[in-house]
Protein backbone atom coordinates (compact mmCIF):
# COMPACT_ATOMS: atom_id res chain seq x y z
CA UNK A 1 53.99 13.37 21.44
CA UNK A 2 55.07 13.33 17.55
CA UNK A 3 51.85 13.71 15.34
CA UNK A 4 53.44 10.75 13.79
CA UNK A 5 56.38 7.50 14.59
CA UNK A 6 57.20 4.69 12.57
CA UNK A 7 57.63 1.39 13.80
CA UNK A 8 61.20 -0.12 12.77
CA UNK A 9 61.29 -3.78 12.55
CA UNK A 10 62.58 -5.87 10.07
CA UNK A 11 58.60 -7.33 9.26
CA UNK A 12 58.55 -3.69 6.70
CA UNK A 13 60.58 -5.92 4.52
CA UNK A 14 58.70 -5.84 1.28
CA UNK A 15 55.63 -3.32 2.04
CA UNK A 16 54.55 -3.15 -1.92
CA UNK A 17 54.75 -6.85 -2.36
CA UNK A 18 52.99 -7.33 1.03
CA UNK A 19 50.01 -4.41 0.14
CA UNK A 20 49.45 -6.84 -3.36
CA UNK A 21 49.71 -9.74 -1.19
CA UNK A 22 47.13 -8.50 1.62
CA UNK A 23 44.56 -7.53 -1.11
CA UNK A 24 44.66 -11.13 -2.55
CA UNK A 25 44.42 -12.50 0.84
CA UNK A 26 41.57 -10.01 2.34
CA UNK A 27 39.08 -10.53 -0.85
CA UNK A 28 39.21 -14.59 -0.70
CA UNK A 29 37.04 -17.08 1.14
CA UNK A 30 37.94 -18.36 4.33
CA UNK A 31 39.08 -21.40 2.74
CA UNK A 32 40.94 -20.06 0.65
CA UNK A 33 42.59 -17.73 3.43
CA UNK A 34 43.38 -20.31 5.57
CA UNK A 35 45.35 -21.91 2.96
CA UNK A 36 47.46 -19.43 2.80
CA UNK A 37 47.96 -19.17 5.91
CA UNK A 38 51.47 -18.94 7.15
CA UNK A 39 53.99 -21.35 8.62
CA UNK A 40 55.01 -22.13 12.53
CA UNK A 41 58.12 -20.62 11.92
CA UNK A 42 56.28 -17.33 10.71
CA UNK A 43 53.81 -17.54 13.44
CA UNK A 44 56.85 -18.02 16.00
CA UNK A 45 58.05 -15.02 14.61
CA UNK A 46 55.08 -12.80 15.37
CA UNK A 47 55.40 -14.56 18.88
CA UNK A 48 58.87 -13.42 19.49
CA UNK A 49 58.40 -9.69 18.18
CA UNK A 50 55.02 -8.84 20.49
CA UNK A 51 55.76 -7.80 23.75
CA UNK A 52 52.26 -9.33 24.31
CA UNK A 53 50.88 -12.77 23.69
CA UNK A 54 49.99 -14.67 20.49
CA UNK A 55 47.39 -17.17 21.18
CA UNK A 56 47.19 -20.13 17.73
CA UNK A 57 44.18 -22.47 18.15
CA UNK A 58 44.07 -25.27 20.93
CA UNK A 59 46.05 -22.88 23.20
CA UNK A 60 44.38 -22.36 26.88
CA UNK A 61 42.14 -19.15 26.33
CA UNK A 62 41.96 -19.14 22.60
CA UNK A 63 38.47 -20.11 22.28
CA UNK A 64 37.16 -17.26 24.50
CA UNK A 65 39.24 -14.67 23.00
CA UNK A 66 37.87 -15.61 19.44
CA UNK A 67 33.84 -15.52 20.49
CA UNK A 68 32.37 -12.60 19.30
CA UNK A 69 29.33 -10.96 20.97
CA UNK A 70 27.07 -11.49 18.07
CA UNK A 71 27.22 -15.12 17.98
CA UNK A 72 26.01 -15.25 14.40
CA UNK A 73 29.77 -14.81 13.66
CA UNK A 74 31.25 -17.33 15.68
CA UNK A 75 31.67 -19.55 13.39
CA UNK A 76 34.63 -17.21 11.77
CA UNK A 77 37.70 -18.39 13.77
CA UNK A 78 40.80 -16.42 13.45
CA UNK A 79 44.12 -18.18 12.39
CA UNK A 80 45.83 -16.81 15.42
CA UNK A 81 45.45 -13.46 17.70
CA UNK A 82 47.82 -11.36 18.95
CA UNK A 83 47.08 -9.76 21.98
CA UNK A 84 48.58 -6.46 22.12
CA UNK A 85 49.98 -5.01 24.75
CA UNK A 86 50.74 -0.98 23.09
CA UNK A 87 50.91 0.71 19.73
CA UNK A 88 54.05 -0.86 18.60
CA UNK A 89 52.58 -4.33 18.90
CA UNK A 90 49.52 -3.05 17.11
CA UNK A 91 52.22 -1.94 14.32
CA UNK A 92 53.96 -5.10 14.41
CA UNK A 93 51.13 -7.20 14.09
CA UNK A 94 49.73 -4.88 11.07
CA UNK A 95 53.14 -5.56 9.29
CA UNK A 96 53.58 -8.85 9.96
CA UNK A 97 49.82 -9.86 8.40
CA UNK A 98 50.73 -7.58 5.38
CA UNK A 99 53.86 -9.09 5.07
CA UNK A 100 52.64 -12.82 5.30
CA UNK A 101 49.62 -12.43 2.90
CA UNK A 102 47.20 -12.64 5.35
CA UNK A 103 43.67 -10.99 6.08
CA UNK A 104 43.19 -9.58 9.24
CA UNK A 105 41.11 -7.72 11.53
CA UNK A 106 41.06 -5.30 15.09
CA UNK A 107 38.75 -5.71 18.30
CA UNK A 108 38.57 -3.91 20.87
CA UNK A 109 35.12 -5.16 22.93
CA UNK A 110 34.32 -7.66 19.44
CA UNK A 111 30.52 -6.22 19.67
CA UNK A 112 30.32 -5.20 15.28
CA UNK A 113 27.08 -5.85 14.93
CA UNK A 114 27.68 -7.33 11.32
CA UNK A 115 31.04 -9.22 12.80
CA UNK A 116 33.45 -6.93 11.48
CA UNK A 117 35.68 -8.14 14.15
CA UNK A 118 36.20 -10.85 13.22
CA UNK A 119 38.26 -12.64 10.54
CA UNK A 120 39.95 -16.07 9.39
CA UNK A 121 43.28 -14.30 9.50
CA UNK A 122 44.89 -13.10 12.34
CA UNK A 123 42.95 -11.14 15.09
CA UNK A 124 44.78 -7.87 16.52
CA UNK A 125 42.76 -7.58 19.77
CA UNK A 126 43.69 -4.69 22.06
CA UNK A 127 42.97 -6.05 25.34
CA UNK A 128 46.39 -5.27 26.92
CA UNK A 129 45.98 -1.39 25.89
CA UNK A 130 43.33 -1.27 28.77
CA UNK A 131 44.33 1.57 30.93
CA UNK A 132 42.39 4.28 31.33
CA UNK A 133 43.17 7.68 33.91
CA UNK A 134 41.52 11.35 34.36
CA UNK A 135 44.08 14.13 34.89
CA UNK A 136 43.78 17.26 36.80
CA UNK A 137 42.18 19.10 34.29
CA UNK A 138 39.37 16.29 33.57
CA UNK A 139 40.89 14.95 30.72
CA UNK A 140 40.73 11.16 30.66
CA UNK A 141 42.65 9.41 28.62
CA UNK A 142 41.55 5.67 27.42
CA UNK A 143 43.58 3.04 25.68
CA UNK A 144 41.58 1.24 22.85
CA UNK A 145 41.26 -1.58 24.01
CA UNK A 146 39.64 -0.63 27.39
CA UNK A 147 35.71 -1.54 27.99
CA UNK A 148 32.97 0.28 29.18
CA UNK A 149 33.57 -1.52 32.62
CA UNK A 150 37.27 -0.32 33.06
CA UNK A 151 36.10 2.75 32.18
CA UNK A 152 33.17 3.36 34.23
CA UNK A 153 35.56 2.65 37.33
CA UNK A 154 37.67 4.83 36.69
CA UNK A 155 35.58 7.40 35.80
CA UNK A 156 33.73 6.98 39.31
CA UNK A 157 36.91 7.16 41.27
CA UNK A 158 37.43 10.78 39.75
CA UNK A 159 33.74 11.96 39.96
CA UNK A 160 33.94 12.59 36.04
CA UNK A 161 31.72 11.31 33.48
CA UNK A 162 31.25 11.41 29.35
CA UNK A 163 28.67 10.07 27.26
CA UNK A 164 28.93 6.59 27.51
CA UNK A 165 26.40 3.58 27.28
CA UNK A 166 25.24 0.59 29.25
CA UNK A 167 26.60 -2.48 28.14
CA UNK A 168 29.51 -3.00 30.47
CA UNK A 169 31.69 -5.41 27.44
CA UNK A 170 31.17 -3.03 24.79
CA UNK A 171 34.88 -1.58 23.24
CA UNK A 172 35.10 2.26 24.03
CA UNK A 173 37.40 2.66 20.80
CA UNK A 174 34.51 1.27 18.51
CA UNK A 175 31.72 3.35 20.57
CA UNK A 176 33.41 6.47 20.40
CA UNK A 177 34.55 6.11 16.61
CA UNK A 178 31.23 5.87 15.71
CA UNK A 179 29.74 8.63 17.64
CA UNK A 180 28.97 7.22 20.94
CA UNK A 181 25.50 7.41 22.08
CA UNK A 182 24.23 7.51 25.92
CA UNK A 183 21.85 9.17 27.95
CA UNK A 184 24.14 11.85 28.46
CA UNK A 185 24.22 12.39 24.50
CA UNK A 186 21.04 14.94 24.67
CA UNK A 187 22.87 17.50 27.97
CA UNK A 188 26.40 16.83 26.59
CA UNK A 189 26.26 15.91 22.91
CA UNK A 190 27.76 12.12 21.60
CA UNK A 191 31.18 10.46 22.81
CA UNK A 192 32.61 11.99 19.83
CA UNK A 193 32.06 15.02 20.13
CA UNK A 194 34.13 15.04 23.97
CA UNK A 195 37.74 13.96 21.59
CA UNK A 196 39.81 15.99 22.12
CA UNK A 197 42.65 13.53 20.32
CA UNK A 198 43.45 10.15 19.28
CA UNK A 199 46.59 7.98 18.68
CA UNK A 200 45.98 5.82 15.22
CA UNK A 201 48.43 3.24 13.60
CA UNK A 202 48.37 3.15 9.63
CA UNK A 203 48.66 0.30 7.22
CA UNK A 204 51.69 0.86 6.69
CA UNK A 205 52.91 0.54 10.76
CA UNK A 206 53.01 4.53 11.33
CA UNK A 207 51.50 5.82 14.68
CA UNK A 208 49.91 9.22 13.88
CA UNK A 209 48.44 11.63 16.33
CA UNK A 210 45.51 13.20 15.53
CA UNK A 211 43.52 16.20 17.35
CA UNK A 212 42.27 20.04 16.27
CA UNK A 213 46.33 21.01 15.57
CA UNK A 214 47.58 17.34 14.23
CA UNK A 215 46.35 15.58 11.66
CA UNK A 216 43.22 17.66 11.55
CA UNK A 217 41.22 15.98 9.29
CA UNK A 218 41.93 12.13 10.86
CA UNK A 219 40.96 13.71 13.64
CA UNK A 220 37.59 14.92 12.09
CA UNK A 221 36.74 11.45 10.48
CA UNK A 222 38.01 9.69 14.19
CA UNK A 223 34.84 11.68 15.50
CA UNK A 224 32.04 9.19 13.28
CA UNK A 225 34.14 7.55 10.88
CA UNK A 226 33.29 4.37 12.15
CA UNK A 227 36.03 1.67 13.74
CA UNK A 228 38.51 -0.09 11.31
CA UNK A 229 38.23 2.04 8.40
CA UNK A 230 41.52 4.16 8.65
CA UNK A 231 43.75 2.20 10.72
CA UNK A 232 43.56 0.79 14.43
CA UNK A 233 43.09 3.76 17.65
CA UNK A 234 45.27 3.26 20.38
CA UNK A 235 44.33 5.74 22.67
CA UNK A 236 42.01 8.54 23.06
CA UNK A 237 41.80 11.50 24.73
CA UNK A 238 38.10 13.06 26.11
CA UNK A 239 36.80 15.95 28.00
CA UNK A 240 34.80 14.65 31.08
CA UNK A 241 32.16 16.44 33.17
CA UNK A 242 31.45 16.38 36.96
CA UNK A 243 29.31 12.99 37.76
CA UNK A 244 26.88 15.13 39.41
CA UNK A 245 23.52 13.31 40.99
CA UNK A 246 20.61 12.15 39.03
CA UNK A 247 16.86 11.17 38.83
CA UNK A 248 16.69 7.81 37.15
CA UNK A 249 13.49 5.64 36.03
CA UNK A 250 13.03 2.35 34.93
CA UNK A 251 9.11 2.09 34.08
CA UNK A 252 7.25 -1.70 32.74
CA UNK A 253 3.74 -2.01 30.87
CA UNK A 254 3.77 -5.57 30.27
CA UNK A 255 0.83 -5.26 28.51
CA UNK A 256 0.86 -1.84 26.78
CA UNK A 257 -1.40 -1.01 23.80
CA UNK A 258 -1.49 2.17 21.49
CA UNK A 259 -2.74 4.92 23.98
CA UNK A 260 -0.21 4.40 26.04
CA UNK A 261 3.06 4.48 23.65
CA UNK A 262 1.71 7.73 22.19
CA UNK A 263 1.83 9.40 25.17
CA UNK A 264 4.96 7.94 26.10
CA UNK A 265 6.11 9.24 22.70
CA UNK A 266 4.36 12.64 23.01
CA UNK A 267 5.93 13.35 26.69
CA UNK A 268 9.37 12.55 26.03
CA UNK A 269 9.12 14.42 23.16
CA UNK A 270 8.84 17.79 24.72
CA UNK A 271 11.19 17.18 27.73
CA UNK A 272 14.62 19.38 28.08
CA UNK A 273 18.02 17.99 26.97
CA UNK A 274 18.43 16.90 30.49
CA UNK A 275 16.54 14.34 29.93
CA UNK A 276 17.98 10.96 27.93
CA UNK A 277 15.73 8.17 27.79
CA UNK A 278 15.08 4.63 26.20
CA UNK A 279 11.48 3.54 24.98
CA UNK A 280 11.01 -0.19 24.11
CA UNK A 281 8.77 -2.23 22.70
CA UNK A 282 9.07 -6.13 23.29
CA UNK A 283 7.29 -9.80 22.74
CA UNK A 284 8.47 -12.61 22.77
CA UNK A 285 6.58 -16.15 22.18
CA UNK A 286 6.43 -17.31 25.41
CA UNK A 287 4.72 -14.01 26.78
CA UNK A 288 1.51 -12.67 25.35
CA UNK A 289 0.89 -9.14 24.53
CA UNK A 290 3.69 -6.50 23.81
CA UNK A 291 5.64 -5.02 26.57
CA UNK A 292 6.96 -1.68 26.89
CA UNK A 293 9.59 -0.21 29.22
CA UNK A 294 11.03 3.24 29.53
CA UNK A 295 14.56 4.14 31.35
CA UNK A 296 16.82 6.93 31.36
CA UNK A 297 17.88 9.69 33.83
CA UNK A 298 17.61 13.37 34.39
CA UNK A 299 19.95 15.67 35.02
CA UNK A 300 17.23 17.39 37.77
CA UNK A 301 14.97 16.64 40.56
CA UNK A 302 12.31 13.49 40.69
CA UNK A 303 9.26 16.24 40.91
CA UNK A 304 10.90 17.11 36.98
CA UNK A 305 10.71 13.83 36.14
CA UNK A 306 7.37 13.29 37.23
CA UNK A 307 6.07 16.34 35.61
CA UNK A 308 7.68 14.94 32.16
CA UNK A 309 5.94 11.61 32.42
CA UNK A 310 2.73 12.78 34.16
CA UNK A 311 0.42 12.23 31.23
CA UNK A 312 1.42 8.50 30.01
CA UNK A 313 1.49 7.66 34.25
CA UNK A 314 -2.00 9.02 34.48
CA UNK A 315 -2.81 7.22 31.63
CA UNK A 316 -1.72 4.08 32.73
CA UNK A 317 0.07 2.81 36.05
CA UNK A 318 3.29 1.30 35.62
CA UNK A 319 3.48 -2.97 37.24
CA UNK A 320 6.99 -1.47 38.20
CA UNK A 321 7.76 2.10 38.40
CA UNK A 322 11.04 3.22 39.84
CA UNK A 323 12.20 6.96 39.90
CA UNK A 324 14.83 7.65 42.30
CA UNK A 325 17.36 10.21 42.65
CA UNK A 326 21.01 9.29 43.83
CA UNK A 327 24.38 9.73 42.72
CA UNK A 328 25.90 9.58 39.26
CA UNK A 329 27.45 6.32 39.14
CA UNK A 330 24.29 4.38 41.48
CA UNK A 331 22.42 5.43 38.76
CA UNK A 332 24.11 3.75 36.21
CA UNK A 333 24.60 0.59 38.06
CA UNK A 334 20.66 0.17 38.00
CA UNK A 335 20.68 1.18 34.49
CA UNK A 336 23.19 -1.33 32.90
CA UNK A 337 22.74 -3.69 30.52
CA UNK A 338 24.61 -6.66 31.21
CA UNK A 339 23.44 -9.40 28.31
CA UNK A 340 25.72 -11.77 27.33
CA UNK A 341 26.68 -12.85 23.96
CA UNK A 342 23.31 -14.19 21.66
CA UNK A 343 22.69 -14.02 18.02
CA UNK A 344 20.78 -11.14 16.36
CA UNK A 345 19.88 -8.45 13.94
CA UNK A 346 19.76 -4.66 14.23
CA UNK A 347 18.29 -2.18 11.91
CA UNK A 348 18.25 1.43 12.55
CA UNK A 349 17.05 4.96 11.04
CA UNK A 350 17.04 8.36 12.54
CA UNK A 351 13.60 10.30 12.91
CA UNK A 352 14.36 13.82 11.87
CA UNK A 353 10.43 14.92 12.09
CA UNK A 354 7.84 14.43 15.13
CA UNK A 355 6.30 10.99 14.79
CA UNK A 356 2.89 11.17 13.31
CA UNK A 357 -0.35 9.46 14.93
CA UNK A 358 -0.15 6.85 12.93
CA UNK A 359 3.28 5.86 14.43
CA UNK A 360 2.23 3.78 17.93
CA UNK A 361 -0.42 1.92 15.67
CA UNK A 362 1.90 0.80 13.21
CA UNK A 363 4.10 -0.28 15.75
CA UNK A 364 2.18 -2.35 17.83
CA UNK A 365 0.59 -3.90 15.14
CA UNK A 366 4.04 -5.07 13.79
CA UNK A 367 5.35 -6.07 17.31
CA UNK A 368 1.61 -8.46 17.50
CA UNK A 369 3.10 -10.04 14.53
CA UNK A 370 6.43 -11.43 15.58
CA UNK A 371 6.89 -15.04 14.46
CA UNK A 372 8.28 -15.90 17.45
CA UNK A 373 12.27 -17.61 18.02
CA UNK A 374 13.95 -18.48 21.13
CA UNK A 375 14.92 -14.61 21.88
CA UNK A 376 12.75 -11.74 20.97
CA UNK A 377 11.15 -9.29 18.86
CA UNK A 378 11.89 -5.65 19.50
CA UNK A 379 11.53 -1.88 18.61
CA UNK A 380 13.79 0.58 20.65
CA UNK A 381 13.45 4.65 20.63
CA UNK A 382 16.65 6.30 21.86
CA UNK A 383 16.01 9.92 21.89
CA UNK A 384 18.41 12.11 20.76
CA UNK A 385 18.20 15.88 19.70
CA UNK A 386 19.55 18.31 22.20
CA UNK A 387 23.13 18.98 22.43
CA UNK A 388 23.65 16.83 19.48
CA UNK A 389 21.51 18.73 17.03
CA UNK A 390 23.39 22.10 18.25
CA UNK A 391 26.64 21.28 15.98
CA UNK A 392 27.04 21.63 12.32
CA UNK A 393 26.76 18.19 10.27
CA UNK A 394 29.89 18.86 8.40
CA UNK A 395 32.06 19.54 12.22
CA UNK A 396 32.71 16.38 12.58
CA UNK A 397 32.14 13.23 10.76
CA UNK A 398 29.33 12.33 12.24
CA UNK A 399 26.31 13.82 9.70
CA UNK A 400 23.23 12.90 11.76
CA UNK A 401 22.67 16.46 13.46
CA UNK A 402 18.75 16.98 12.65
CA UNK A 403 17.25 13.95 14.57
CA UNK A 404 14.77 13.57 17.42
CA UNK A 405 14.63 9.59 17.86
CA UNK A 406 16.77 6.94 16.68
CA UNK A 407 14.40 3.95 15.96
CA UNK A 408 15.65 -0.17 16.13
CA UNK A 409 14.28 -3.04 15.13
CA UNK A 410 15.86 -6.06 16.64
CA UNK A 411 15.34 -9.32 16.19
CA UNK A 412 17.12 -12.05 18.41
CA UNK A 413 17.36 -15.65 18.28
CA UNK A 414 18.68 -18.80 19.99
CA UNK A 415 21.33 -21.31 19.09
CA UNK A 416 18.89 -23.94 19.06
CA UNK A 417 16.01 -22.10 16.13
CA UNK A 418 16.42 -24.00 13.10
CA UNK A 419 17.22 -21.94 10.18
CA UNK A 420 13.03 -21.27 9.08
CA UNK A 421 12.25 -19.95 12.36
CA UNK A 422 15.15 -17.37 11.78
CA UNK A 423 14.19 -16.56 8.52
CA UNK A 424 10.38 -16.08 9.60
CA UNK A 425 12.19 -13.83 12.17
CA UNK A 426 14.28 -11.71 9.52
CA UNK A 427 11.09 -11.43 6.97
CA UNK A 428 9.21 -10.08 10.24
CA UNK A 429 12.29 -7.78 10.78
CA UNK A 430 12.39 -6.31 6.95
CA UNK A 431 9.19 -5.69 6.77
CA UNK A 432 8.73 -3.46 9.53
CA UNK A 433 11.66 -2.19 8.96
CA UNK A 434 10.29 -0.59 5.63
CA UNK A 435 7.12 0.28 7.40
CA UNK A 436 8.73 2.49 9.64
CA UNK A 437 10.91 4.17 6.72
CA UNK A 438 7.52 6.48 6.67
CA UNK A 439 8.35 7.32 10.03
CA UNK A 440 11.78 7.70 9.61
CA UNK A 441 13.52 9.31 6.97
CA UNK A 442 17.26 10.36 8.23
CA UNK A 443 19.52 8.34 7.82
CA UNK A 444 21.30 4.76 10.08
CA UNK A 445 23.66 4.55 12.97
CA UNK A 446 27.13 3.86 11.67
CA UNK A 447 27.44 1.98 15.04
CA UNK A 448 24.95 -0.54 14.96
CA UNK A 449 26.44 -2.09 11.69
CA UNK A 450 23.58 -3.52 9.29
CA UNK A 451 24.99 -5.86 7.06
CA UNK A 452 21.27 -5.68 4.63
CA UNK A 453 21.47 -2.09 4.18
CA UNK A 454 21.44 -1.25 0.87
CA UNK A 455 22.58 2.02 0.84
CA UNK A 456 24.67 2.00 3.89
CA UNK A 457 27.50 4.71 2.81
CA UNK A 458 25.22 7.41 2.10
CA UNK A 459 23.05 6.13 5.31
CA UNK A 460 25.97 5.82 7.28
CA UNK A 461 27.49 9.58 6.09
CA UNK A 462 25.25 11.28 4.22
CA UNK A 463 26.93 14.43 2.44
CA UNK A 464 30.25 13.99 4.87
CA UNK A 465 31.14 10.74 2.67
CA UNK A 466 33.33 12.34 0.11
CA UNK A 467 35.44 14.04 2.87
CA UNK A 468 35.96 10.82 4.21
CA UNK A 469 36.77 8.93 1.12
CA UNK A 470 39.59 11.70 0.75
CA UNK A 471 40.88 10.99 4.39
CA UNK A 472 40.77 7.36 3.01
CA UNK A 473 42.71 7.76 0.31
CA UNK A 474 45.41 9.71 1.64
CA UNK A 475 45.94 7.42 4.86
CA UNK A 476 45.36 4.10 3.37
CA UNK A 477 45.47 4.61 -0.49
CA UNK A 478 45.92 0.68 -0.68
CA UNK A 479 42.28 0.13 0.91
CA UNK A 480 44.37 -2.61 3.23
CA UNK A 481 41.72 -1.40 6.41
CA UNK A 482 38.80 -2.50 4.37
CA UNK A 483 35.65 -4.67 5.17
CA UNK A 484 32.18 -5.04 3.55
CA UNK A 485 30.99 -1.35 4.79
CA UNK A 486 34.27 0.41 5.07
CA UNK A 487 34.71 3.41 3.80
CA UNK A 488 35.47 3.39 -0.25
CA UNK A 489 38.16 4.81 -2.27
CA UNK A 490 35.56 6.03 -4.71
C-alpha cells in the first residue's frame, strides 16, 4: 500500500476557500452553524458520492445513530451523518464539509467522554469500516470503525488477543489512539504500543499510511495522540498474542471501611505484571455505606492469585468472591462491562509514587460524602506499571511511562436530577478531585477526556507535546481537525 493516495472528486473544488470557510464554520455556535448549513441539493450531493449512506434528520435510524454514550451531549444533533463505508468515503465526506462551510466531526464507538463526537455539522461515523481479521502471522488488522464486540469475536475465533478493555460499544480507533488500557496493559504493555501501522485520511482528503518505515512520526503520535486530532484512522494494524487461559476474580465488600482498601491497595501493589486489576470504590444514595469491588485476571494459576490477595481476604471475607481459572475469552465474558448510555463525569491522574497511609482514609471519607443523584459516586484504581513503565516516554506519544495506578473520580447522574442535584454532584467531584492531587501527581488519561481540566495539554502529553504540535502542523497546518482539547498549533 502507498504511504499516501489522494482522493479525486470534483468536492476538492476550492480547498483554500473551503479551509477559510471550515474555520468560520467550526468556531461558531450551533445556531449559528446550523444556519449555514447547506442546501438539499448539496446534501443530495454528498448522498450520491458515498458509496455508503447519508442519514438527514427524521430519516428511520437517524436518531440512534446521533446518541452519544455520554448522554450529557445528546442534546448536540448533527445536521446529517454519513455513514462510511471505506477511506474514500471518509475523504469524500471530509471534502465535502470543507467545501460547504460546515463543522464537522468523526465517531467511531461515540464514547468522548467530553462529547468530542459529536457536532451540529455533519457526523462522519465509521460504522461500515467494521471488519476486522488476524493473519497467519498474528497480525490483526481492524477497520476504525469496528467495536470492542466485533473485535473480541474475532479475536476468539483465532485464539489471539491484545490489550483491549471491557466495554463491548467502545470504538477500537479512539481506544487505541489514546493508548488503550486493559488488564493485559501490565504483561503486554497498552493497545498502542501492539501498532504496528495505521491508515489516516488528512484534511485535505489524502489517505496516508503510517508505521516504523512510513510516515514515521504520524505513526509515533497515532500511538497516544489522542482520536481526531490529525485526521480520521481507517484501519489499524496490531500484533496479537496467544489467548492463553486465565485466573479471573471478581471480589464485593459492600460495606468496606479503611483497613480493608489499604490492604487491597498494599497487595496489588506488589503483585507481578501478570496481574491487571480494577479497585473500586462506590455509593450511591439509595445504599448505605461505601462499596468496594476488585476484578481483573492473572496470567497464572488460582493458588497465585490467592497468594496475591491473601492479606485483604484474611482481613475481611468477600459477600461474593469468585476466582476461577478458564480460558481466555470465558474470562472476559464474566469480566465485561456492558452499561448503556447515562450521563457523567470523569476525572483522572496517574500515581507515579506508592500511595501513602493517608490515601484509603481520604478516600473513604470523600466517598461518605457523596451528595447523592440518581447514578453514583465513584473512585476507580486501574493499576498500571509493568510492561508499560518498561518503554521510554518519548517512544511513542504516549508520555505516562512512570505510573503505578491510574486514579478516577466519577460522578454519574440520571436524566431525571434537576440541575442542583448535579451541581452538588460536580462540587463533590472537584473537590476530591484536588484532594487526591496529593496522592497523585503524574499527569491525566488522554482517553478519558475531561472537559474541566485546566491544564489538559501538558496533562494529556507532558514533555511529548511539542513533538506533537510539529506533527500537527505539518499534517493539518489549517487546524481544520480541531476541538476544545485538540492538539494546538502553538
Amino acid at each position: 500500500m502507498p504511504a499516501e493516495r489522494r482522493l479525486s472528486s470534483p468536492t476538492r473544488r476550492a480547498f483554500i476557500a473551503g479551509a477559510s470557510a471550515f474555520a468560520l464554520g467550526a468556531a461558531t455556535s450551533p445556531h449559528r452553524a446550523l444556519a449555514l448549513s447547506p442546501g438539499d441539493g448539496a446534501w443530495r450531493g454528498l448522498a450520491a458520492m458515498l458509496r455508503g449512506r447519508l442519514l438527514r434528520p427524521g430519516d428511520p435510524g437517524f436518531a440512534a445513530a446521533a446518541m452519544p454514550f455520554n448522554l450529557r451531549y445528546a442534546r448536540r444533533a448533527p445536521a446529517g451523518i454519513a455513514i462510511c463505508r471505506d477511506a474514500e468515503d471518509v475523504a469524500k465526506a471530509i471534502v465535502w464539509a470543507r467545501d460547504n462551510g460546515l463543522p464537522f466531526a468523526a465517531r467511531c464507538g461515540g464514547h468522548s467522554y467530553a462529547g468530542y463526537s459529536t457536532t451540529s455539522g455533519l457526523l462522519i461515523a465509521l460504522d461500515g469500516l467494521d471488519s476486522v481479521s488476524v493473519d497467519a502471522a498474528g497480525v490483526a488488522t481492524i477497520g476504525g470503525g469496528a467495536r470492542n464486540e466485533t473485535v473480541y469475536a474475532a479475536l476468539e475465533k483465532a485464539g489471539a488477543t491484545i490489550t483491549h478493555g471491557r466495554c463491548p460499544s467502545v470504538g477500537a480507533a479512539g481506544f487505541v489512539l489514546g493508548g488503550g488500557i486493559g488488564f493485559n496493559m501490565r504483561l503486554f504493555g497498552l493497545a498502542c504500543d501492539q501498532l504496528e501501522a495505521t491508515e489516516l485520511v488528512g484534511a485535505d482528503g489524502a489517505i496516508h499510511t503510517a508505521s516504523a518505515t512510513d510516515n514515521p512520526d504520524l505513526f509515533w503520535a497515532c500511538r497516544g495522540g489522542g482520536g481526531g486530532n490529525f485526521g480520521i484512522n481507517t484501519m489499524f494494524r496490531l500484533r496479537t498474542f496467544p489467548a492463553e487461559p486465565r485466573t479471573y476474580f471478581w471480589l464485593d465488600w459492600p460495606n468496606a471501611n479503611e483497613r480493608l482498601l489499604a490492604a487491597l491497595i498494599g497487595a496489588l501493589d506488589t503483585a507481578p505484571p501478570t496481574l491487571g486489576s480494577r479497585l473500586s470504590l462506590d455509593t450511591s444514595r439509595d445504599r448505605p455505606g461505601v462499596s468496594v469491588r476488585l476484578i481483573g485476571q492473572i496470567a497464572g494459576t488460582r493458588s497465585e492469585a490467592l497468594a496475591i490477595l491473601d492479606a485483604p481476604l484474611k482481613l475481611e471475607a468477600p459477600e461474593h468472591n469468585q476466582i476461577l481459572t478458564v480460558d481466555y475469552w470465558a474470562a472476559e465474558s464474566v469480566l465485561v462491562d456492558s452499561d448503556g448510555p447515562f450521563s457523567f463525569h470523569e476525572r483522572s491522574r496517574f500515581v507515579t509514587e506508592p500511595l501513602g497511609e493517608d490515601f484509603a482514609g481520604v478516600a473513604m471519607d470523600w466517598m461518605r460524602r457523596w451528595p447523592g443523584t440518581g447514578g453514583s459516586g465513584d473512585l476507580v484504581l486501574f493499576q498500571t506499571g509493568g510492561k508499560i513503565n518498561e518503554i521510554a516516554p518519548d517512544a511513542t506519544a504516549f508520555v505516562h511511562r512512570d505510573s503505578r495506578w491510574l486514579l478516577v473520580v466519577s460522578a454519574a447522574w440520571s436524566q431525571d436530577d434537576p440541575a442542583d442535584v448535579v451541581d452538588r454532584a460536580r462540587a463533590w467531584q472537584d473537590g476530591f478531585y484536588a484532594d487526591l492531587l496529593r496522592f497523585a501527581r503524574g499527569g491525566a488519561y488522554q482517553n478519558f477526556t475531561d472537559p474541566a481540566l485546566e491544564d489538559w495539554a501538558e496533562a494529556y502529553y507532558g514533555a511529548n507535546l511539542p513533538r506533537l504540535r510539529a506533527v500537527k502542523r505539518a499534517l493539518d497546518p489549517d487546524n481544520v481537525f480541531r476541538f476544545a482539547q485538540s492538539i494546538p498549533l502553538a
